[in-house]
Protein backbone atom coordinates (compact mmCIF):
# COMPACT_ATOMS: atom_id res chain seq x y z
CA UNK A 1 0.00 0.00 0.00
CA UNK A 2 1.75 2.85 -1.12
CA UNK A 3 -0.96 5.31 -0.37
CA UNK A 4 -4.38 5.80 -0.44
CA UNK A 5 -6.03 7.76 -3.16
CA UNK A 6 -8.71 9.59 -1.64
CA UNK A 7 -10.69 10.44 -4.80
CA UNK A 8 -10.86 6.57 -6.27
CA UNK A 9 -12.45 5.82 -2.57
CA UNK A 10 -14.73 8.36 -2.66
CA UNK A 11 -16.05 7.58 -6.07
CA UNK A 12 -15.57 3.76 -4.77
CA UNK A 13 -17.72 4.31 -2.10
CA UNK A 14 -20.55 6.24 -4.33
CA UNK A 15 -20.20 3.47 -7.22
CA UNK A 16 -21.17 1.23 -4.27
CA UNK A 17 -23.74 2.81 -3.23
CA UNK A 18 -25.58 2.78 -6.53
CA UNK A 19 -25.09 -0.57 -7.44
CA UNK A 20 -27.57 -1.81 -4.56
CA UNK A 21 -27.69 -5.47 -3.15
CA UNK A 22 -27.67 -8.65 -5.54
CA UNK A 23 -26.96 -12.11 -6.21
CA UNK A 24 -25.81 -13.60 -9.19
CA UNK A 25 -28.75 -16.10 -10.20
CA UNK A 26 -26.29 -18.38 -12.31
CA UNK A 27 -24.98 -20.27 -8.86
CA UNK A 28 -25.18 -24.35 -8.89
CA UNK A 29 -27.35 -26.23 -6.84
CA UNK A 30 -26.51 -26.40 -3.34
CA UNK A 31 -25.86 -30.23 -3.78
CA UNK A 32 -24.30 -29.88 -7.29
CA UNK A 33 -20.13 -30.13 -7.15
CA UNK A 34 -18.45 -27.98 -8.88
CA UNK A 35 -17.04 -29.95 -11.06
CA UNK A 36 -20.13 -30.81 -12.50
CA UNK A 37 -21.00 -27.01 -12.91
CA UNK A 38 -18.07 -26.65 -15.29
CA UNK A 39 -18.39 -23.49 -17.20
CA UNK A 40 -15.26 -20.86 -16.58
CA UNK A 41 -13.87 -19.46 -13.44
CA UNK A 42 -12.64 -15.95 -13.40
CA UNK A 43 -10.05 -14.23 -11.19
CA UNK A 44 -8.65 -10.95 -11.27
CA UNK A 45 -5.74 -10.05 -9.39
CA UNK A 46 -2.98 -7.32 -10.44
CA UNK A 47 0.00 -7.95 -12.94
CA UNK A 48 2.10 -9.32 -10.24
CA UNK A 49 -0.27 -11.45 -8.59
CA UNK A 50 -1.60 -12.43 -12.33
CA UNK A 51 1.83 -14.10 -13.11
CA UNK A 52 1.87 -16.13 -10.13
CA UNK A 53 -1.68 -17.45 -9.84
CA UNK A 54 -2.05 -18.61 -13.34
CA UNK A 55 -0.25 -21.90 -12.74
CA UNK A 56 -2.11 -22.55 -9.65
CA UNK A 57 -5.00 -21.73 -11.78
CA UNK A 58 -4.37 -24.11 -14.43
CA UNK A 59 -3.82 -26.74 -11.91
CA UNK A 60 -7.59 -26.08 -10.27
CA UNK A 61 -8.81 -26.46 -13.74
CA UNK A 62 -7.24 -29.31 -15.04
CA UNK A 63 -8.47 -31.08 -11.76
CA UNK A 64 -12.18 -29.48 -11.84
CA UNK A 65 -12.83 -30.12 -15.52
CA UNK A 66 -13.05 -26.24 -16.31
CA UNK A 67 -11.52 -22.84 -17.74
CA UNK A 68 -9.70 -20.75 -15.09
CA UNK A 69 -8.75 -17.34 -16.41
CA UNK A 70 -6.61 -15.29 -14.31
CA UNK A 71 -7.16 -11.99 -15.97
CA UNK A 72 -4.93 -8.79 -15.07
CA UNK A 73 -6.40 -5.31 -13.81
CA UNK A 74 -3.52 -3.16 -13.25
CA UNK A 75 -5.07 0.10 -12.50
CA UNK A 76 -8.25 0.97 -10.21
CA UNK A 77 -9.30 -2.92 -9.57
CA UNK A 78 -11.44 -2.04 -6.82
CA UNK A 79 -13.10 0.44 -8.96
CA UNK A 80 -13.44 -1.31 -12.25
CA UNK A 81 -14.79 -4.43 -10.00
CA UNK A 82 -17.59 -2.34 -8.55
CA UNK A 83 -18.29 -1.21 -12.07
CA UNK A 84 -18.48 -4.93 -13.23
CA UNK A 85 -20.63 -5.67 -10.38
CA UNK A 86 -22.94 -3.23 -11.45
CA UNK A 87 -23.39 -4.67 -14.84
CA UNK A 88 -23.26 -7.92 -13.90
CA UNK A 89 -20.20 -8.87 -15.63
CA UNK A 90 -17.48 -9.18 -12.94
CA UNK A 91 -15.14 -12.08 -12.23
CA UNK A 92 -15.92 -14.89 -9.49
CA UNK A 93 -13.39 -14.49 -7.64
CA UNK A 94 -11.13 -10.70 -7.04
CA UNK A 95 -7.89 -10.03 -4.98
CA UNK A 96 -7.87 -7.06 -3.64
CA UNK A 97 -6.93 -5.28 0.37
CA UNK A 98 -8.86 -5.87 3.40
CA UNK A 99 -10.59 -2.62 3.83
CA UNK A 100 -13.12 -3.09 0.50
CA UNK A 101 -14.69 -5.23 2.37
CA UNK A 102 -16.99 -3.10 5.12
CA UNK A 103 -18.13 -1.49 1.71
CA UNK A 104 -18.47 -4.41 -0.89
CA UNK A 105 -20.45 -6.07 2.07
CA UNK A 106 -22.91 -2.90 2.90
CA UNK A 107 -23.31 -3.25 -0.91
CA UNK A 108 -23.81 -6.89 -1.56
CA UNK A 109 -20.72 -7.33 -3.58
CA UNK A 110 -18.89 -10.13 -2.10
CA UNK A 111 -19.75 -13.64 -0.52
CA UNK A 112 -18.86 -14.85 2.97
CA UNK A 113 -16.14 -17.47 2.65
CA UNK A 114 -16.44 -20.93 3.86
CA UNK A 115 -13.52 -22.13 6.36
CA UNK A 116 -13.23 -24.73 8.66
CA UNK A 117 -12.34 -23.87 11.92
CA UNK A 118 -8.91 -26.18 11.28
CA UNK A 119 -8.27 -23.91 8.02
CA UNK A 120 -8.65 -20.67 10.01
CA UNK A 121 -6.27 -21.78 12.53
CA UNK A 122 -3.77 -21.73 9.72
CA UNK A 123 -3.80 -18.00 9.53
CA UNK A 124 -2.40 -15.32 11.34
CA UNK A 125 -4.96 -14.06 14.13
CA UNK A 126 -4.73 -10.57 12.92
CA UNK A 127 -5.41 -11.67 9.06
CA UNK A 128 -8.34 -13.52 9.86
CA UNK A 129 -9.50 -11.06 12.15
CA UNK A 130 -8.90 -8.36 9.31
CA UNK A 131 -11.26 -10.22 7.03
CA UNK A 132 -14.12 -10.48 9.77
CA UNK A 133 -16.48 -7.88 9.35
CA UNK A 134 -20.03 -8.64 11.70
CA UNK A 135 -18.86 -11.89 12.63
CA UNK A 136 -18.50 -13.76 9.06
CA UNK A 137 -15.67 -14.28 7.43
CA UNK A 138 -15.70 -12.01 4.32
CA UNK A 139 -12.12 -13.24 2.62
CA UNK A 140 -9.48 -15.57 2.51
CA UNK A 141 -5.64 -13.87 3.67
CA UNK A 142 -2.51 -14.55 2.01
CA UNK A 143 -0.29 -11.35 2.74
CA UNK A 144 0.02 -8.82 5.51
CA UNK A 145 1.64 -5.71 5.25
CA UNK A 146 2.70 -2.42 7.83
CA UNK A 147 5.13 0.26 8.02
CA UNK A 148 8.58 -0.12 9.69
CA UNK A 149 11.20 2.55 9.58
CA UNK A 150 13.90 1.21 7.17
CA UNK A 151 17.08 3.05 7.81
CA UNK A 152 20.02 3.32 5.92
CA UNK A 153 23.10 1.81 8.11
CA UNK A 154 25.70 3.49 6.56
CA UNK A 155 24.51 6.56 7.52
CA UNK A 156 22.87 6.08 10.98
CA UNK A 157 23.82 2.55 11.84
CA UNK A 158 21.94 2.45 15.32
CA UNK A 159 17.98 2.91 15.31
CA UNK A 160 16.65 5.59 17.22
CA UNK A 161 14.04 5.27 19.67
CA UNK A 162 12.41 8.29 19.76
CA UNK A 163 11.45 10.60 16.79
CA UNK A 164 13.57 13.21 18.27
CA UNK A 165 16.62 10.86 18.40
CA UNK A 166 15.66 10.29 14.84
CA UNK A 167 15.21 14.26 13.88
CA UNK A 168 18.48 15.34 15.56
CA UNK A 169 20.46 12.85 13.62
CA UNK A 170 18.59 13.63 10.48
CA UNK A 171 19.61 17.06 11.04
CA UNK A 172 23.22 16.30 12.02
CA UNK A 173 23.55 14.34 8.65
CA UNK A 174 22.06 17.44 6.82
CA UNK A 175 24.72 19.81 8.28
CA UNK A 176 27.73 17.37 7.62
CA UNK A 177 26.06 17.31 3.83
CA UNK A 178 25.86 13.79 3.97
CA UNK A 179 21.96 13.65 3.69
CA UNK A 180 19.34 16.68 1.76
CA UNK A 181 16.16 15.55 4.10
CA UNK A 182 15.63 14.42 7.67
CA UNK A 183 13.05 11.70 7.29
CA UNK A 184 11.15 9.99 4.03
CA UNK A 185 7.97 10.01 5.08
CA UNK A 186 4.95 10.83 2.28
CA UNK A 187 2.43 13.05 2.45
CA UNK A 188 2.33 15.33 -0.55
CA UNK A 189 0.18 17.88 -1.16
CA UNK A 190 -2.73 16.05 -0.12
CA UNK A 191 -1.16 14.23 2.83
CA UNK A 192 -1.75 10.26 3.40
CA UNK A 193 -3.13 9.53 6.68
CA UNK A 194 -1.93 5.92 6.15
CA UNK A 195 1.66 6.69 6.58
CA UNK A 196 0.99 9.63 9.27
CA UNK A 197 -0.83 7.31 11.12
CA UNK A 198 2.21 5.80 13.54
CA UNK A 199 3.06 9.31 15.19
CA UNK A 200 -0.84 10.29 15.30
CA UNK A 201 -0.98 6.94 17.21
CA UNK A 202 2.18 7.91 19.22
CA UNK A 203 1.01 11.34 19.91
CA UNK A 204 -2.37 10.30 21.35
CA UNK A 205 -4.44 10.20 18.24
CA UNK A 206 -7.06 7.94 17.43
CA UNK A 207 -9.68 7.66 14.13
CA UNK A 208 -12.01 5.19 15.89
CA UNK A 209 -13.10 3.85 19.06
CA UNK A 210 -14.39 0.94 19.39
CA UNK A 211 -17.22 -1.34 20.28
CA UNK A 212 -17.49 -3.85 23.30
CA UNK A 213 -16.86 -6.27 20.57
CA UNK A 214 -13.93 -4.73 19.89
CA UNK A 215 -14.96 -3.39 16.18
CA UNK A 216 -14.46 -0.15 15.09
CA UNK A 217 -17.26 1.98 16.34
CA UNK A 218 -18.10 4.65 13.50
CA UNK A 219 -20.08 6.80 15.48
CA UNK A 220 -16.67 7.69 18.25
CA UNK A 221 -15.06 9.83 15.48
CA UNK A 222 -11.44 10.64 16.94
CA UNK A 223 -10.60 13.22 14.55
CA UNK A 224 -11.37 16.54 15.49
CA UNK A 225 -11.20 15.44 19.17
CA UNK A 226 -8.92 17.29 22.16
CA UNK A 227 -6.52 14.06 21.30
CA UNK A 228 -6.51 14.45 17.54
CA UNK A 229 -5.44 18.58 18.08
CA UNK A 230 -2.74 17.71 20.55
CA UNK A 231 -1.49 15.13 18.05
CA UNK A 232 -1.70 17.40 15.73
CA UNK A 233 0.47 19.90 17.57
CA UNK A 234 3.29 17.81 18.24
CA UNK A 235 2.76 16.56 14.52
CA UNK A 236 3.59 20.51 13.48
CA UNK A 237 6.19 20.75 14.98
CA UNK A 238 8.17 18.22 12.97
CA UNK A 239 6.71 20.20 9.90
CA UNK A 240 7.97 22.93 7.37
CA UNK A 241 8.03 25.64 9.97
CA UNK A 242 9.47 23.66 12.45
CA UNK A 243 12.25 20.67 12.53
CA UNK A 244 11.89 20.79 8.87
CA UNK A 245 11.40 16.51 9.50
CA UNK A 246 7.70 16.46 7.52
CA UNK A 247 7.89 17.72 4.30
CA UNK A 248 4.84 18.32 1.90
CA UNK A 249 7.72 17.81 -1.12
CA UNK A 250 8.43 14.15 0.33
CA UNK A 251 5.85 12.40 -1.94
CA UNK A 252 4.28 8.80 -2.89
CA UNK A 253 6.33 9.43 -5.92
CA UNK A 254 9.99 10.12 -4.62
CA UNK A 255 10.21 9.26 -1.14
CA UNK A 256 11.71 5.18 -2.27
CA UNK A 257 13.53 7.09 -4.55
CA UNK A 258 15.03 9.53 -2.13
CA UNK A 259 15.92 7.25 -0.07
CA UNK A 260 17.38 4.91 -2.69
CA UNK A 261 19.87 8.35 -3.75
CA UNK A 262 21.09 8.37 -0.56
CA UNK A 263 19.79 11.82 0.26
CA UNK A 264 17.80 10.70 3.48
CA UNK A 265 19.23 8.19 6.03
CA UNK A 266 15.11 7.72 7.32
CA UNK A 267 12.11 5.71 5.32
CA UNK A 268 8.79 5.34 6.87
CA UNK A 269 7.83 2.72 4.27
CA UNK A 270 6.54 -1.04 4.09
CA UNK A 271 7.93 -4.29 2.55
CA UNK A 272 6.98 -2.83 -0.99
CA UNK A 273 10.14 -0.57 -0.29
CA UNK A 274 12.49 -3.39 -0.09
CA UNK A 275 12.55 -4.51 -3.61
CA UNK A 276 14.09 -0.75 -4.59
CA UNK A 277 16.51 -0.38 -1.72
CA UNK A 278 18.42 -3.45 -2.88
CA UNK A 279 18.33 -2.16 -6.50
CA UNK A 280 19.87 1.10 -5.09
CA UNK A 281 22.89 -1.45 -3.22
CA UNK A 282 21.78 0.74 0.15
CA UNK A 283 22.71 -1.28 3.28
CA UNK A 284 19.83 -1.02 5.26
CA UNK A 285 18.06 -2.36 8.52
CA UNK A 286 14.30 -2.50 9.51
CA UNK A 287 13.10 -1.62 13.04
CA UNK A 288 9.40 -0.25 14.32
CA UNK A 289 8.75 3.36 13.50
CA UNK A 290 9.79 5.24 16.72
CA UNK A 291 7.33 7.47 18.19
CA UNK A 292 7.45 10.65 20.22
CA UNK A 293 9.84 10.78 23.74
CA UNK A 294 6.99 10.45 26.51
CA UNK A 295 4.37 9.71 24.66
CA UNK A 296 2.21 6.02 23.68
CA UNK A 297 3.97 3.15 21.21
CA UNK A 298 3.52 4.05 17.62
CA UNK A 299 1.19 1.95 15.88
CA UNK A 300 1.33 1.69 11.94
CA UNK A 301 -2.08 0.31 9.77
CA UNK A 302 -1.98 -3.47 9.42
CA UNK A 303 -3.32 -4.31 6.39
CA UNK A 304 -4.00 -7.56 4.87
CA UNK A 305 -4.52 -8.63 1.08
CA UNK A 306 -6.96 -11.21 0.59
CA UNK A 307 -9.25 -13.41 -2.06
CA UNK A 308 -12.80 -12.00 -2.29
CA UNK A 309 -16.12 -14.67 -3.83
CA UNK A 310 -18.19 -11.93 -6.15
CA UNK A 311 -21.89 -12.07 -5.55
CA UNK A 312 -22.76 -11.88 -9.06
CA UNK A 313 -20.47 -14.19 -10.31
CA UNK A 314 -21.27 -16.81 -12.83
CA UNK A 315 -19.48 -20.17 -11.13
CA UNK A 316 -20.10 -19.25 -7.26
CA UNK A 317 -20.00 -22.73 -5.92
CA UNK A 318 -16.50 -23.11 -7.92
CA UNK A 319 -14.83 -19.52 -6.57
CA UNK A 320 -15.86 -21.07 -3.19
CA UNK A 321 -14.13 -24.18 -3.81
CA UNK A 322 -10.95 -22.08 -5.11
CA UNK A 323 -10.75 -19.88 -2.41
CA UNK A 324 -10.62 -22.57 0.66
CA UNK A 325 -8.86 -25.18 -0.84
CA UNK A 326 -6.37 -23.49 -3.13
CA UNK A 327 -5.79 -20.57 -1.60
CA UNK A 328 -5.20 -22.18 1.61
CA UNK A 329 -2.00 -23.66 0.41
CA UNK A 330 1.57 -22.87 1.18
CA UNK A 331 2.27 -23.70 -2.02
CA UNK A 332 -0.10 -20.97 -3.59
CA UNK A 333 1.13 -18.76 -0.50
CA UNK A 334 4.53 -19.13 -0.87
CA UNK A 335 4.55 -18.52 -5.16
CA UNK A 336 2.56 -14.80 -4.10
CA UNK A 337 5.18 -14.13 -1.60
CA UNK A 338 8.00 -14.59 -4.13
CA UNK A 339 6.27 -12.45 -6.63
CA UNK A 340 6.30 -9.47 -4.24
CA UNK A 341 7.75 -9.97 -0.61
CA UNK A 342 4.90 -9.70 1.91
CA UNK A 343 4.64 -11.34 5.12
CA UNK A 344 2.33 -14.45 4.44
CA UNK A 345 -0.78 -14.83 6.37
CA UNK A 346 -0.67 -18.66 6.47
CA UNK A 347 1.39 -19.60 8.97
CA UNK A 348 2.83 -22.80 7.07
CA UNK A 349 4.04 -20.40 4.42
CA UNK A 350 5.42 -17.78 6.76
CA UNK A 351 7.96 -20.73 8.04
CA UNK A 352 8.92 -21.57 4.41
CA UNK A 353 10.20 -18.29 3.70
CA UNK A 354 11.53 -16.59 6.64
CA UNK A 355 14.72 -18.46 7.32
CA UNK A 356 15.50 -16.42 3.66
CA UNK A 357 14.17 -13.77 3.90
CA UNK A 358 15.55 -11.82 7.38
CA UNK A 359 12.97 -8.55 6.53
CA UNK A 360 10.33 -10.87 7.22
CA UNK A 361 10.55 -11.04 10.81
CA UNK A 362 11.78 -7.50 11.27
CA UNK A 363 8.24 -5.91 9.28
CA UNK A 364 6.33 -8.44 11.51
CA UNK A 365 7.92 -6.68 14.61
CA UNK A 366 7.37 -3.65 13.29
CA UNK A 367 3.73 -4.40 13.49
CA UNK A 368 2.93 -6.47 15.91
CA UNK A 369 1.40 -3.93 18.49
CA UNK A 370 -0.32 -2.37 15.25
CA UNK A 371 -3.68 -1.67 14.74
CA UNK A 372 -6.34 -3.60 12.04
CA UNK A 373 -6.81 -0.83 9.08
CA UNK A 374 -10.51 -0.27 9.34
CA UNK A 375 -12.59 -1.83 7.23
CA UNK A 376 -15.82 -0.11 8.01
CA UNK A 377 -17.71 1.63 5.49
CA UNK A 378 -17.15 5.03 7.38
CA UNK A 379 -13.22 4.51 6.62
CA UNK A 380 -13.79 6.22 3.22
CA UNK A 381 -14.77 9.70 5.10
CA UNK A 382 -11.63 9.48 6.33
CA UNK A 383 -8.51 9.43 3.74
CA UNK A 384 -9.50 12.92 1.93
CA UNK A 385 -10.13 15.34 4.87
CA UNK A 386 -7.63 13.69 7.24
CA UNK A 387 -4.73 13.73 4.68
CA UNK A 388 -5.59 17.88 3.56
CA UNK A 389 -5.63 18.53 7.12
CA UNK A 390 -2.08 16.91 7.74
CA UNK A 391 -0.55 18.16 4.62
CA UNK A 392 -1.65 21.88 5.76
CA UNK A 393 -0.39 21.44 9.76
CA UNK A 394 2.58 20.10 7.97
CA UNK A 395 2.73 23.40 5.88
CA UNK A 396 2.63 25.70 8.40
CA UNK A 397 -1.59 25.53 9.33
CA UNK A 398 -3.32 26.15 12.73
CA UNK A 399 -3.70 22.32 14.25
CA UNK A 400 -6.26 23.26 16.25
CA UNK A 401 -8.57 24.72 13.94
CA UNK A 402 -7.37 22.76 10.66
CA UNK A 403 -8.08 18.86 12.29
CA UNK A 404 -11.37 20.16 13.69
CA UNK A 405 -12.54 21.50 10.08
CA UNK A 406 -11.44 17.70 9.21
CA UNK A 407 -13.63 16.02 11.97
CA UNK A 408 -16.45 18.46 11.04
CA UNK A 409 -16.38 17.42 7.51
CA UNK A 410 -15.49 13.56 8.36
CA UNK A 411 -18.43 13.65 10.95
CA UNK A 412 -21.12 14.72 8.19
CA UNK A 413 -19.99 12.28 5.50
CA UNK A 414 -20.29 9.45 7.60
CA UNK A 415 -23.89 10.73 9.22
């Protein structure tokens, strides 16, 4: 997850809204096999997923006695899949991030998934938890994902454990011209809550409360709160008329890249990161993103990518079949995780790949005191406001009055 785009949510959210509940009506029997259904089965993942499910895919096929097309989406899936959905001409099966799913599910879009309770013992807690939304089981995991701060050893071989550790050795490393910026951390002009969120958390912060089931309780809006301003405040003060540490010019589009140059020693970033930084020859190291001296643990977004049954698809009773006894494989797991390094959510696949892969057990520190990216519906109030407000605190804006014009507007969207 790179960032969050509030406008494709927003109209995400809307598209959903219109489409209104439905099943597809082309579903097998209850006691017919898929097998016997034949027919086609239809996934669609994104180019790098695409490569590594087809021979999985033609496997499941060749076994079931049908067609298994594994077709790539590579821009706006979630969007183009609520457009299908619409029209009735969507795939049966769609991989896609845990926090559709509060929507897709308000909206009638997606299936529950059937797992044994032996199957979802597999998992990582969190995963399956992630995919939970009112007590059902909404998806199937195979890949987790948070924010770490990945540092660059050559230039600040010890990890700091306090932002301000972190800030004054940024700024050291500016002064000795060995470094341009402090910290890599994106927010553009538009900010991105998602990689904010840590030092909101660490500051006092929170989006939601939640319920005495411990779900996310829309209606306890954080933002705009005494603890969001305060947040806020300490959140300036890292900003451009401050430290100089939070930078509207550190982007989605060069903050990898900056790091990769050598030009910051400091990348608030997730496994997605890791791919570049070898390219770039940087020796790095991978710790938990440090929060602020005093204050609560930081706490980064976990987020969890996951296969989805469509509603209206045309082989239901095969995508079902797919989903808990293909995806449920190490084998399946482990051919994702080599196509782009995530932490697998099966367990049995995590312990295939981690005695190569060292980064592995460092992101999963990173987030293990993290907290489930929301899935709730009311989520999608959040990204646009949230991220304007921290991009103009960052800039120089009141925190008081900017982050309670967020919650205002955040607060009506949602009612």
């Amino acid at each position: 997850m790179r960032i969050r785009t509030a406008g494709v949510v927003a109209a995400f959210a809307l598209a959903l809204a219109a489409s209104g509940c439905g099943g597809g009506s082309d579903e097998p029997a209850a006691n017919e096999s898929p097998k016997a259904a034949g027919g086609k089965l239809v996934i669609w993942a994104d180019d790098k997923r695409t490569a590594a499910l087809k021979p999985f895919a033609e496997k499941f096929g060749q076994e079931n006695g049908v067609t298994v097309e594994v077709q790539a989406v590579s821009k706006d899936l979630q969007t183009n899949f609520v457009t299908a959905h619409q029209q009735g001409s969507g795939p049966d099966v769609v991989v896609g991030a845990h926090d559709w799913i509060g929507n897709l599910v308000q909206n009638g879009a997606i299936d529950p998934v059937q797992l044994t309770a032996e199957q979802k013992s597999g998992f990582n807690a969190t995963a399956v938890k992630a995919v939970t939304f009112n007590g059902q089981l909404y998806g199937v995991p195979y890949a987790m994902e948070n924010l770490a701060l990945i540092r660059n050893t050559e230039l600040a071989p010890e990890a700091p454990k306090t932002i301000e550790e972190l800030v004054a050795t940024g700024k050291k490393l500016k002064a000795e011209k060995k470094a341009s910026e402090i910290l890599c951390l994106q927010s553009g002009q538009n900010g991105d809550a998602y990689h904010i969120y840590p030092l909101y958390t660490s500051a006092g912060g929170y989006l939601f409360g939640t319920a005495a089931n411990g779900d996310y309780d829309p209606k306890d809006l954080g933002v705009g709160k005494p603890e969001s301003i305060e947040a806020f405040k300490k959140i300036a003060a890292l900003g451009e008329k401050g430290e100089g540490a939070l930078k509207r010019s550190i982007t989605a589009e060069n903050s990898i890249a900056t790091f990769g140059a050598k030009k910051c020693a400091f990348l608030v970033s997730g496994p997605w990161a890791i791919a570049d930084a070898k390219k770039a020859n940087i020796k790095y190291d991978i710790s938990p993103v440090p929060g602020f001296a005093g204050g609560k643990e930081a706490q980064p977004f976990v987020g969890v990518q996951a296969f989805y049954v469509a509603a209206k698809g045309k082989n239901k009773a095969l995508a079902q079949e797919f989903v808990a006894n293909y995806v449920t494989t190490p084998e399946l797991a482990v051919a994702l995780y080599n196509a782009e390094p995530r932490p697998p959510a099966l367990t049995a696949a995590l312990d295939q790949v981690k005695g190569t892969d060292p980064d592995l057990a460092k992101f999963q520190e990173a987030g293990k005191n993290g907290q489930v990216l929301p899935a709730i519906p009311a989520m999608a109030a959040i990204w646009d406001p949230f991220g304007k407000a921290q991009a103009a605190i960052i800039g120089g804006a009141d925190p008081a009055k900017t982050i309670t014009a967020a919650g205002k507007t955040i607060s009506g969207q949602i009612k």
